[in-house]
C-alpha atoms as a PDB file:
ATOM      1  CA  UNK A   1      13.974   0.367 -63.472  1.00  0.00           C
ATOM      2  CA  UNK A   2      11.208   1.513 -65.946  1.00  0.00           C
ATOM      3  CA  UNK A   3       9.062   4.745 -64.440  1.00  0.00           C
ATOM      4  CA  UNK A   4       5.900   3.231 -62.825  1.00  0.00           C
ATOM      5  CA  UNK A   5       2.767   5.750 -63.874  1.00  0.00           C
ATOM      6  CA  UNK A   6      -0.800   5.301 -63.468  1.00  0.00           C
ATOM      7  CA  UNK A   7      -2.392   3.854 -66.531  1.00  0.00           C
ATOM      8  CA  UNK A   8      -6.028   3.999 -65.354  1.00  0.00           C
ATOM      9  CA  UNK A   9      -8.622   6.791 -64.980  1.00  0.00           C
ATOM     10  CA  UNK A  10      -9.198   8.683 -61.856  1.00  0.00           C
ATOM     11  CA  UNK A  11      -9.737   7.380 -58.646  1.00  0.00           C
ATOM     12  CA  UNK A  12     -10.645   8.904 -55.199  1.00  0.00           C
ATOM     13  CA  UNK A  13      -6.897   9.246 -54.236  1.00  0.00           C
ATOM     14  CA  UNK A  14      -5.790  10.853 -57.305  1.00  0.00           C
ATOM     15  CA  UNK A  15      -4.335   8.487 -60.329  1.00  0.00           C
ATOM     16  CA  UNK A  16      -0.514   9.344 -60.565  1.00  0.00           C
ATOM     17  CA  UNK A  17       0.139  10.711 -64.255  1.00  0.00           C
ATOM     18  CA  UNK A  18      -3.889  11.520 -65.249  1.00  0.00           C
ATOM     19  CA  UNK A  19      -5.570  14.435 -64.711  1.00  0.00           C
ATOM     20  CA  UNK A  20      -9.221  15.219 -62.490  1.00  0.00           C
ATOM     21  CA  UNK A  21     -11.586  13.154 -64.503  1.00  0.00           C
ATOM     22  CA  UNK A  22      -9.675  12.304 -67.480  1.00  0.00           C
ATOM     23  CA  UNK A  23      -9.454   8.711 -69.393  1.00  0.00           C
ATOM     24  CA  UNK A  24      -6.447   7.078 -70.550  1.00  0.00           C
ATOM     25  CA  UNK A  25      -5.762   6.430 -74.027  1.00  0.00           C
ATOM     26  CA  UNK A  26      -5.604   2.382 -73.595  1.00  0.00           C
ATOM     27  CA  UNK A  27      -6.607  -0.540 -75.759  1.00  0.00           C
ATOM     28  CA  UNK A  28      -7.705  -2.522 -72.494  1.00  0.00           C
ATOM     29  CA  UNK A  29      -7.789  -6.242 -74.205  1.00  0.00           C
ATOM     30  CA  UNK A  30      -4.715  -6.880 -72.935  1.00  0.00           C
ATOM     31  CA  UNK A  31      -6.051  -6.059 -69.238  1.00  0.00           C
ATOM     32  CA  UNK A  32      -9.339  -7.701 -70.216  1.00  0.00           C
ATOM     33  CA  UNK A  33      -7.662 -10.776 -70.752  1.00  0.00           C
ATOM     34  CA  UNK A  34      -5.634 -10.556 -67.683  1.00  0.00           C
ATOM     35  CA  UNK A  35      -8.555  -9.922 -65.093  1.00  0.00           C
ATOM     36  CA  UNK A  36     -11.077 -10.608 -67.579  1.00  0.00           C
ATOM     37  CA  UNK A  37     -12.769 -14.157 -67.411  1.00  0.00           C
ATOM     38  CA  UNK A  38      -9.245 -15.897 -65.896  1.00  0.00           C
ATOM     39  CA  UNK A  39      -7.916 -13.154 -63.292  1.00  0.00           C
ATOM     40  CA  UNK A  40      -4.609 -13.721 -61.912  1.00  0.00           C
ATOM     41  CA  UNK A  41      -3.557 -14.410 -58.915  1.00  0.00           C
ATOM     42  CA  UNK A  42       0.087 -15.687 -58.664  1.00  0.00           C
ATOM     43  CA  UNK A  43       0.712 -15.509 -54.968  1.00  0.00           C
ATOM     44  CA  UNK A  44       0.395 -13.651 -51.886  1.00  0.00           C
ATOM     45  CA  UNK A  45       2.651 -11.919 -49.144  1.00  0.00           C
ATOM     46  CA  UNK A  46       0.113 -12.617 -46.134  1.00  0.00           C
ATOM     47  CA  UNK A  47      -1.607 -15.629 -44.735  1.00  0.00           C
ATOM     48  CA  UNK A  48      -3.773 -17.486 -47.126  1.00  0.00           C
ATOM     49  CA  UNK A  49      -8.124 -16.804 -47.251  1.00  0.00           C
ATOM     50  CA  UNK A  50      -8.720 -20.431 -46.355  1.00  0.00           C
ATOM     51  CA  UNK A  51      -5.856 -23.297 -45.573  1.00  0.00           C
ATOM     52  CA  UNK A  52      -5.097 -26.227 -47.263  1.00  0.00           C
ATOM     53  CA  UNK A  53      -6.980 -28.387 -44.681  1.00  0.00           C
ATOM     54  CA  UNK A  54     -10.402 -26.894 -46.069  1.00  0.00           C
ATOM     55  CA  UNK A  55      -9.517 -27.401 -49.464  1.00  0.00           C
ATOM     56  CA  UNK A  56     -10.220 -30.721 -51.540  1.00  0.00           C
ATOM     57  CA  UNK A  57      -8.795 -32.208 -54.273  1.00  0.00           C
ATOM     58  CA  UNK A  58     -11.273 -31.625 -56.649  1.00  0.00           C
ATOM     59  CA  UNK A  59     -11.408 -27.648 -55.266  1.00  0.00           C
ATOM     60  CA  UNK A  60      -9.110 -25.082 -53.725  1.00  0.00           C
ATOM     61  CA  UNK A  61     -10.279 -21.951 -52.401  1.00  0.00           C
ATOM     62  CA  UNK A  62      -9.917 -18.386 -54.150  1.00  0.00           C
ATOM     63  CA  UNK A  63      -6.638 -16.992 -53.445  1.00  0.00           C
ATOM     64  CA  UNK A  64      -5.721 -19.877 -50.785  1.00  0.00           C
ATOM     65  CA  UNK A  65      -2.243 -21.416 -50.910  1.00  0.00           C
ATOM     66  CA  UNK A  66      -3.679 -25.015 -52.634  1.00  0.00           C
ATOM     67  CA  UNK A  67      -4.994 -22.653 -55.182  1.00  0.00           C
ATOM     68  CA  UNK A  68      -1.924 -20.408 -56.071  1.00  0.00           C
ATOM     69  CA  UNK A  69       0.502 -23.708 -55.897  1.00  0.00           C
ATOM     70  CA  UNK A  70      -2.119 -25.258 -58.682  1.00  0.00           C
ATOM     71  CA  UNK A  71      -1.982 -22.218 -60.672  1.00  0.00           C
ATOM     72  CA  UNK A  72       2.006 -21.930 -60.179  1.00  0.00           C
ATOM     73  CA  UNK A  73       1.612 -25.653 -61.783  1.00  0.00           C
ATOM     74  CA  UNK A  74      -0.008 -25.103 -64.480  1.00  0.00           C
ATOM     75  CA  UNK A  75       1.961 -21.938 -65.522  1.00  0.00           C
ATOM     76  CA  UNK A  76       5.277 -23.938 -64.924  1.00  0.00           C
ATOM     77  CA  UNK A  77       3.965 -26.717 -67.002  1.00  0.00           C
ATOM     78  CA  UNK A  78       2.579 -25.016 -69.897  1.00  0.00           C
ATOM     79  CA  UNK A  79       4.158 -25.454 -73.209  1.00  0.00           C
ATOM     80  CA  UNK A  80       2.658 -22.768 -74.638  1.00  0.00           C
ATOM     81  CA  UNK A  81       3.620 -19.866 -72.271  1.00  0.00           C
ATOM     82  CA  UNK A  82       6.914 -21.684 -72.169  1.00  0.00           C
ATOM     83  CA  UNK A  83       7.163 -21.089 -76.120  1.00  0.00           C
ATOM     84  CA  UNK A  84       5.874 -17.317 -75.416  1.00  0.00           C
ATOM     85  CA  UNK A  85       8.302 -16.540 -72.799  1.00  0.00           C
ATOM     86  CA  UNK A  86      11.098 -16.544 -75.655  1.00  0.00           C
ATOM     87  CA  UNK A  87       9.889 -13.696 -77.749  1.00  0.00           C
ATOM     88  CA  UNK A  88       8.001 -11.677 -74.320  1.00  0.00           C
ATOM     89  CA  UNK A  89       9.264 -10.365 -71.433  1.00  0.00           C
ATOM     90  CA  UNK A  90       7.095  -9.007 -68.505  1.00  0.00           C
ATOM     91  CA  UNK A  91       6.220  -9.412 -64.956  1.00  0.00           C
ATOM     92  CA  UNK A  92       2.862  -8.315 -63.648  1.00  0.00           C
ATOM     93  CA  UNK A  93       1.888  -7.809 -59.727  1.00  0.00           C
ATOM     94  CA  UNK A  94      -1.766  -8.215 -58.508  1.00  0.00           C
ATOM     95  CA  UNK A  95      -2.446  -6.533 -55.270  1.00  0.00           C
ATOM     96  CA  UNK A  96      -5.890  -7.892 -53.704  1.00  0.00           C
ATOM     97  CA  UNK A  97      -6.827  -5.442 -50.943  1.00  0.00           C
ATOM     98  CA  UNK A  98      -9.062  -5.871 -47.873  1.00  0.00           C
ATOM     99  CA  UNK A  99      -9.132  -9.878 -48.494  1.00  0.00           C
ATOM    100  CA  UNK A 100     -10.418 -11.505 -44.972  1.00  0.00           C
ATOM    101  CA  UNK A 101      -6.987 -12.342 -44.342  1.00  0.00           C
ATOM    102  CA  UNK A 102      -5.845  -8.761 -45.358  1.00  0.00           C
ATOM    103  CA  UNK A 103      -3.555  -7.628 -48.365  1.00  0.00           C
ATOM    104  CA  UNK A 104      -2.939 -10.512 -51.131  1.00  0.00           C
ATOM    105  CA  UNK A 105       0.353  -9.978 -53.298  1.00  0.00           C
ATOM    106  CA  UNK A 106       1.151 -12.281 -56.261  1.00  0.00           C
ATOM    107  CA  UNK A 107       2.586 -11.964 -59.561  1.00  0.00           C
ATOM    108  CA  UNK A 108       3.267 -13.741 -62.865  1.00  0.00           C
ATOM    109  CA  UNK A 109       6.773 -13.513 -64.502  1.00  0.00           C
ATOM    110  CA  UNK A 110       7.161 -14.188 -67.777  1.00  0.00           C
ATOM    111  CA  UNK A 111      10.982 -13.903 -70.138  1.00  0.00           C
ATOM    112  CA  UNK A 112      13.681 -16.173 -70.911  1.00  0.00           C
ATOM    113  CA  UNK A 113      11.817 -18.681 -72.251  1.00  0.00           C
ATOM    114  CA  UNK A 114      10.628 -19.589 -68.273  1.00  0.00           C
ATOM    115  CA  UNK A 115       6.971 -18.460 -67.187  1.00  0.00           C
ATOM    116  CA  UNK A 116       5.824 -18.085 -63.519  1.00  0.00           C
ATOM    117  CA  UNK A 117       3.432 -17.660 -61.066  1.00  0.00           C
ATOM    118  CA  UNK A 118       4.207 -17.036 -57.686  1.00  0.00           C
ATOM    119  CA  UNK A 119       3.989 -15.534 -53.946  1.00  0.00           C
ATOM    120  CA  UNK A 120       5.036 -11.863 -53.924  1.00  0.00           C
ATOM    121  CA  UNK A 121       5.465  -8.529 -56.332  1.00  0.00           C
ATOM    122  CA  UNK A 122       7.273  -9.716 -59.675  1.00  0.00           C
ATOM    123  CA  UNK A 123      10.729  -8.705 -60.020  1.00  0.00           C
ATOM    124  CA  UNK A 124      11.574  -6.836 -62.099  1.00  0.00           C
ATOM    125  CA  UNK A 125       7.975  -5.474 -61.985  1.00  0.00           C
ATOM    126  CA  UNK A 126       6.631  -4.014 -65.290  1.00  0.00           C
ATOM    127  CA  UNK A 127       2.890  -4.158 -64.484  1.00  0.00           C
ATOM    128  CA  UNK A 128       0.872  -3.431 -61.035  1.00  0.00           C
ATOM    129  CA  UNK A 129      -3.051  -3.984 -60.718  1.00  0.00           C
ATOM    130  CA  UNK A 130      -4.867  -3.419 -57.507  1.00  0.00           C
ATOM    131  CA  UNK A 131      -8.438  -4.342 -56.318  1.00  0.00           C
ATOM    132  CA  UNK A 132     -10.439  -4.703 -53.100  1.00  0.00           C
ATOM    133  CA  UNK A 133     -12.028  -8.333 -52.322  1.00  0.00           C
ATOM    134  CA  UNK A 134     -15.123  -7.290 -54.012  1.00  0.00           C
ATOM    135  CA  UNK A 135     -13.940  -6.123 -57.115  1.00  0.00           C
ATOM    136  CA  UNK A 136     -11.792  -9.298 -57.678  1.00  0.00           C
ATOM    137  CA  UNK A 137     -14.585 -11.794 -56.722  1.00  0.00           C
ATOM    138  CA  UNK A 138     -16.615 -10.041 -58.887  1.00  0.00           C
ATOM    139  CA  UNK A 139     -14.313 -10.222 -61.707  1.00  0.00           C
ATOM    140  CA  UNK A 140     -13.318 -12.839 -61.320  1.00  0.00           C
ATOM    141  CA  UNK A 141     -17.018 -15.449 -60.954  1.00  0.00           C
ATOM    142  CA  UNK A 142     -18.125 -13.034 -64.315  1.00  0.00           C
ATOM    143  CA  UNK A 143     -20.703 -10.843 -62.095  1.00  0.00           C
ATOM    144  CA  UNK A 144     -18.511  -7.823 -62.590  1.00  0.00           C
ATOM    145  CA  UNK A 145     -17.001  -6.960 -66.293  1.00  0.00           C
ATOM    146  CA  UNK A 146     -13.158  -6.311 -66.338  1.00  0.00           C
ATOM    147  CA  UNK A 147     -13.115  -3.290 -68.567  1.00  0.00           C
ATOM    148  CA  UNK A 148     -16.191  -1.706 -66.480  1.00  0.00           C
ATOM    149  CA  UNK A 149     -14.182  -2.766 -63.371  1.00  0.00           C
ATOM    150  CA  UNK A 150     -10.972  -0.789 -64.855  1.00  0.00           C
ATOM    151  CA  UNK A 151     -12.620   2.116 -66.697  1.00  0.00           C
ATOM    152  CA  UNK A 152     -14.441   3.094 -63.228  1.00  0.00           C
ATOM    153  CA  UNK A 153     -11.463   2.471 -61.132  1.00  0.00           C
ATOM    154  CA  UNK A 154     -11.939  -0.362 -59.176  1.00  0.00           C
ATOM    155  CA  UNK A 155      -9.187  -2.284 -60.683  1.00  0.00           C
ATOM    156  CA  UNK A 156      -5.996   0.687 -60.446  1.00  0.00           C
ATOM    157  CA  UNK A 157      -3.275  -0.284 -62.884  1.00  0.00           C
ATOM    158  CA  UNK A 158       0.009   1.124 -63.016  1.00  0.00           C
ATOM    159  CA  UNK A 159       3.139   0.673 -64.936  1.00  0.00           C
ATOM    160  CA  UNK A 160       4.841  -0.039 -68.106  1.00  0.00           C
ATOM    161  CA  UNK A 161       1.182   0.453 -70.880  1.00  0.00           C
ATOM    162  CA  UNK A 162       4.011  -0.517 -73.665  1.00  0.00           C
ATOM    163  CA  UNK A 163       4.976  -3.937 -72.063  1.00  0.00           C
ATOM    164  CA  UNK A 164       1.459  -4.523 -71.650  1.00  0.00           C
ATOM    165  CA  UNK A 165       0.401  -4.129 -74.859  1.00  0.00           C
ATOM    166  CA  UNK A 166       3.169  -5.718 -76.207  1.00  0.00           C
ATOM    167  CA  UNK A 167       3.031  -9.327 -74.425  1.00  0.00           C
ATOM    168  CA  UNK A 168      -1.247  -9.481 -75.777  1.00  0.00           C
ATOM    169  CA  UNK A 169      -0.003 -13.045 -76.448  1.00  0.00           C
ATOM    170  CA  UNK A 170       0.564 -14.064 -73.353  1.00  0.00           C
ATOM    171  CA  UNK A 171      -2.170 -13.235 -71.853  1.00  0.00           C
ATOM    172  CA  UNK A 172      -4.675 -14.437 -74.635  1.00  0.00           C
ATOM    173  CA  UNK A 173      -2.974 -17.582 -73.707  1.00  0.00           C
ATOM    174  CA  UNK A 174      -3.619 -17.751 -70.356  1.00  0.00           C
ATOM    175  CA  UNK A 175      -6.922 -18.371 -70.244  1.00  0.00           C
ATOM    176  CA  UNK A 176      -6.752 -22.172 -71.327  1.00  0.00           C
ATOM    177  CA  UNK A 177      -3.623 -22.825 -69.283  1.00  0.00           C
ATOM    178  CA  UNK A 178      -5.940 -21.783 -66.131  1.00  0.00           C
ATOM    179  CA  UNK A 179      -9.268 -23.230 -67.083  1.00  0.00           C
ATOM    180  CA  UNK A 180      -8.863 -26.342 -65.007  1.00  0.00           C
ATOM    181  CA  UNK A 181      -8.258 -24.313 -61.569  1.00  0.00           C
ATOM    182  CA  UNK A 182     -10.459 -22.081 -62.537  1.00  0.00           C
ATOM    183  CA  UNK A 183     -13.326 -24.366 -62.887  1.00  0.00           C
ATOM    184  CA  UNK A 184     -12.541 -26.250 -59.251  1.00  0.00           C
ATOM    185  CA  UNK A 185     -12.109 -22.900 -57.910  1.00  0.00           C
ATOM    186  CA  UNK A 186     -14.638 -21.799 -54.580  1.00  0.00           C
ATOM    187  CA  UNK A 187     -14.947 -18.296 -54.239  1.00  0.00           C
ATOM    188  CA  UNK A 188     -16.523 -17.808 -50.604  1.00  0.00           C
ATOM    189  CA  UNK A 189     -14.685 -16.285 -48.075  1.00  0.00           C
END
């Protein structure tokens, strides 16, 4: 297993692998297109924000279980990422903290030619971001910029900066295969 290290700047509990108020060395696209305007959410490892009963067809509910099985959809279906996952390999965990229904876990996989988006931390795991709520509403609805959000510390991201940067594809592609969930998507708690 690749040696997880902090990738971000500092952060009240002390970043693993940066010193007292130093700044990483990061082109943060990649990270601005993965919590930038789309921000994944690929699953979660506790009970769901809202349930499917309060969800419509024509909307889910941020980071319910109608909205991460539409999101596992699209990933699954998209010829694109599909095409991607041949030439990348990586597998990224999101860690939503202090949701109303407590800690969110979800992750997308991507390699052998077979992209997904599910429940849980990916496996292997190349990749770890963590937020509160807040910060990933924020993000998320475009009231909060990604790369502000991750140069202050609000988003924390650990792991593998080299498989990061190197699957840039991917996750420039992501934000079309999303759009559509994105755009039915409620936000409220």
């Amino acid at each position: 297993m690749a040696r997880i290290e902090t990738v971000t700047g500092h952060h009240p509990g002390g970043a693993v692998g940066i010193d007292e108020g130093e700044r990483p060395f990061i082109d943060t696209s990649p990270v601005r297109a993965l919590i930038g305007r789309i921000h994944l959410h690929a699953g979660q490892t506790r009970g769901p924000v809202s349930t499917d009963d309060q969800s419509t067809e024509s909307t889910v509910d941020y980071l319910s279980l109608a909205w991460i099985r539409e999101l596992s959809r699209e990933v699954g279906d998209s010829a694109t990422l599909r095409d991607l996952a041949v030439r990348h390999r990586i597998g990224v965990t999101q860690v939503v903290t202090d949701t109303p229904e407590g800690e969110v876990t979800y992750h997308l996989s991507i390699g052998d030619g077979q992209a997904m988006f599910d429940a849980g931390p990916a496996d292997p795991e190349d990749v770890r971001m963590q937020q509160d709520w807040d910060t990933a509403v924020a993000v998320a609805t475009g009231e909060l910029n990604a790369q502000e959000a991750f140069v202050t510390g609000r988003i924390l991201l650990f792991g593998d900066r080299e498989a990061l940067m190197g699957a840039h594809e991917v996750f420039a592609a992501l934000d079309a295969v999303f759009s559509s969930v994105r755009n039915r998507t409620r936000y409220s708690p």
